[in-house]
C-alpha atoms as a PDB file:
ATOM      1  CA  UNK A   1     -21.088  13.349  -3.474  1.00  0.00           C
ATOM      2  CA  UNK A   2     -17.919  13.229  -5.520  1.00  0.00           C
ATOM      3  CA  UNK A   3     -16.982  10.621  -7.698  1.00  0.00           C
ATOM      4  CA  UNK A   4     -16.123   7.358  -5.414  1.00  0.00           C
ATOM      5  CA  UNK A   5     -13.191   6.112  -8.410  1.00  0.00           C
ATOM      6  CA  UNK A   6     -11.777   9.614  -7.788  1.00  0.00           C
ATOM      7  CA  UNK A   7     -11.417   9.764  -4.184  1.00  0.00           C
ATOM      8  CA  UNK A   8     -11.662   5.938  -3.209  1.00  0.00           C
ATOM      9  CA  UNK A   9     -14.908   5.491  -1.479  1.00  0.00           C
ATOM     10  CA  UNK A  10     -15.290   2.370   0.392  1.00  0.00           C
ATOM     11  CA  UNK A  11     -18.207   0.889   2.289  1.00  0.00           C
ATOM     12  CA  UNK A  12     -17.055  -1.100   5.006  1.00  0.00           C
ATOM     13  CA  UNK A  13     -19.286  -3.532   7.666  1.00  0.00           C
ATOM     14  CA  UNK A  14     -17.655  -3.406  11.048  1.00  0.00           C
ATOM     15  CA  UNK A  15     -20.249  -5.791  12.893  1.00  0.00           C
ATOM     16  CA  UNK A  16     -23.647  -4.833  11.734  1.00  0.00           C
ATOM     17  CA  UNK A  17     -23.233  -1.062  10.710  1.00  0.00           C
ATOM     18  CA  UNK A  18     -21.928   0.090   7.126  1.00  0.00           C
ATOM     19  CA  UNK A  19     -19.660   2.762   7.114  1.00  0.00           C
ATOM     20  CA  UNK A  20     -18.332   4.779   3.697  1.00  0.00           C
ATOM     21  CA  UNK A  21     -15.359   5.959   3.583  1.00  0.00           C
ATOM     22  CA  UNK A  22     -12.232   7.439   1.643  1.00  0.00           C
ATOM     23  CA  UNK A  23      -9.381   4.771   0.599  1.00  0.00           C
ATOM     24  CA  UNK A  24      -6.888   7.547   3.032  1.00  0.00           C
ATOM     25  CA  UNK A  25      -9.182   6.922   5.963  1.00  0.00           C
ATOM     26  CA  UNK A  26      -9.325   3.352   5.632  1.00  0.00           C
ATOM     27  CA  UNK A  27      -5.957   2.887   5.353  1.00  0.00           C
ATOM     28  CA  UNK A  28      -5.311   5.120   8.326  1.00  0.00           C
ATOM     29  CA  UNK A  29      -7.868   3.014  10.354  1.00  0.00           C
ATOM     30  CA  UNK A  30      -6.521  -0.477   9.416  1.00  0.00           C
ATOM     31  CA  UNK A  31      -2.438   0.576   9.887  1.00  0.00           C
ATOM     32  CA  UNK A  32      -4.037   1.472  13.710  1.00  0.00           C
ATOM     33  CA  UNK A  33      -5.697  -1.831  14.191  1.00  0.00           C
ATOM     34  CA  UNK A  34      -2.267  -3.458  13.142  1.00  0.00           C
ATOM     35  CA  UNK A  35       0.017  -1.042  15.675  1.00  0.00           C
ATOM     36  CA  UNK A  36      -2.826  -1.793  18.536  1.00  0.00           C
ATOM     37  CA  UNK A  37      -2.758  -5.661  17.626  1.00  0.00           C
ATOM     38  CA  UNK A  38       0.998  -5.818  17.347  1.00  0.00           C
ATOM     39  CA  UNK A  39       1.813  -3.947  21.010  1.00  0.00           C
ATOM     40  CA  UNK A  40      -0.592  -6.331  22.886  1.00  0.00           C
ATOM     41  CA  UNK A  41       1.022  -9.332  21.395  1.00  0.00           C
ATOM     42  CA  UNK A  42       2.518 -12.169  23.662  1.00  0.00           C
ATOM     43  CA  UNK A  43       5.172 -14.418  23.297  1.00  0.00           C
ATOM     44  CA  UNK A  44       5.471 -18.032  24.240  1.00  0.00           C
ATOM     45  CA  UNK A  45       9.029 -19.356  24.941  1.00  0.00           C
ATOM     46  CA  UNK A  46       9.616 -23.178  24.404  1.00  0.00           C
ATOM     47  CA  UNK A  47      11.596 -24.109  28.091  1.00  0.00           C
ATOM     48  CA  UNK A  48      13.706 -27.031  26.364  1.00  0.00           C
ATOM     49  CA  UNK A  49      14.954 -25.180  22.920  1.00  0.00           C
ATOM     50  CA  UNK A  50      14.965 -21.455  24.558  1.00  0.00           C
ATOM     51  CA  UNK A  51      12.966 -20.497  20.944  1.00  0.00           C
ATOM     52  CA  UNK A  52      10.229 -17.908  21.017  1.00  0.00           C
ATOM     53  CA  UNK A  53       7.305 -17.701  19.346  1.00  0.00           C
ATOM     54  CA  UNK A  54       4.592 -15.345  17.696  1.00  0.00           C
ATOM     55  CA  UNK A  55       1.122 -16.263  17.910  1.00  0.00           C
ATOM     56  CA  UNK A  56       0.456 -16.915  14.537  1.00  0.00           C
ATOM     57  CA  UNK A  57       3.142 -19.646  14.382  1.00  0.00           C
ATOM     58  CA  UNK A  58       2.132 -22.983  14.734  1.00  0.00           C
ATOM     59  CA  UNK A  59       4.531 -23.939  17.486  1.00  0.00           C
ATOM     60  CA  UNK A  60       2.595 -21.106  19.664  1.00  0.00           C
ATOM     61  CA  UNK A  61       1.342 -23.344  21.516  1.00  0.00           C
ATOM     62  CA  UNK A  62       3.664 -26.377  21.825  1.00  0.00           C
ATOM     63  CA  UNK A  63       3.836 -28.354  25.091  1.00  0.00           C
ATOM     64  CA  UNK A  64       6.961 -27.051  26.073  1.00  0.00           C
ATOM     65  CA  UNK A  65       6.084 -23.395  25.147  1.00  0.00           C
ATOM     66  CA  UNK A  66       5.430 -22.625  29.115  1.00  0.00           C
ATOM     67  CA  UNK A  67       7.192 -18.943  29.559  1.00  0.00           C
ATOM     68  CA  UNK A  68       5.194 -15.928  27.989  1.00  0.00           C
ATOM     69  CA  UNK A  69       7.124 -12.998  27.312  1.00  0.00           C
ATOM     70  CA  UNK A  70       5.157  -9.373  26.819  1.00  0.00           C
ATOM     71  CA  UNK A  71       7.790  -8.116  24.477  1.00  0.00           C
ATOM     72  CA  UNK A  72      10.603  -9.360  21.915  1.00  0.00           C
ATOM     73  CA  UNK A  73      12.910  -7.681  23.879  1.00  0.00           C
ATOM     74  CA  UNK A  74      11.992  -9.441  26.891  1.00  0.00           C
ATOM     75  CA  UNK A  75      12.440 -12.713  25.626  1.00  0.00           C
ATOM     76  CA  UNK A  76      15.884 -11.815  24.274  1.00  0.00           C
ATOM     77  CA  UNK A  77      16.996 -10.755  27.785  1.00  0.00           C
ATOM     78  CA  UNK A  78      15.640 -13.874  29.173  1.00  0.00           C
ATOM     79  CA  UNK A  79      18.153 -16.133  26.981  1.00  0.00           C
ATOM     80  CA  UNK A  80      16.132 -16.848  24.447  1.00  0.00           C
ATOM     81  CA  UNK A  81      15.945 -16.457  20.410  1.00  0.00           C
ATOM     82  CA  UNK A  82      13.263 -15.991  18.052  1.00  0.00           C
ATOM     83  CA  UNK A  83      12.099 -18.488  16.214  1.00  0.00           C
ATOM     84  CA  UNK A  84      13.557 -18.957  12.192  1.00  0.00           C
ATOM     85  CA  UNK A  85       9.348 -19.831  11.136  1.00  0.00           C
ATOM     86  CA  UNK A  86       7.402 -17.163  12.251  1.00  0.00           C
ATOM     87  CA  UNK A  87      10.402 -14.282  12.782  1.00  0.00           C
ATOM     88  CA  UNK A  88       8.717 -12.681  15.709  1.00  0.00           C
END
């Protein structure tokens, strides 16, 4: 096996299995978790302010935030504008 500093071997646990693999592959494999996880994100729009949020923004889930949007776009159409905390 080469040298792991040289080609950037990496074990990885995904559950309970260990996987090794190159620093290219890895990277590959996370910037794919990020473009699945970011086009099956949901919006929630707050009905009173007409602000939109991101789920990792901690007005996600406010009591007004009633309207869920699919896609940035959508929201936008629908009158409303993204939030100036969590820039969606």
């Amino acid at each position: 096996m080469p040298d792991s500093s040289l080609w950037g071997y990496r074990e990885i646990m995904i559950g309970k299995k260990l996987f090794k693999t190159t620093l290219v592959t890895f990277a590959a494999t996370m910037l794919f978790v990020v473009v699945a996880t970011a086009s099956s994100l949901v919006y929630h729009g707050n009905v009173k302010s007409h602000i939109f949020h991101a789920p990792h923004c901690r007005y996600f889930n406010c009591k007004n935030c009633r309207v869920v949007f699919n896609s940035r776009e959508e929201a936008i159409k629908a009158g409303f504008r993204p939030c100036k905390i969590c820039n969606p």
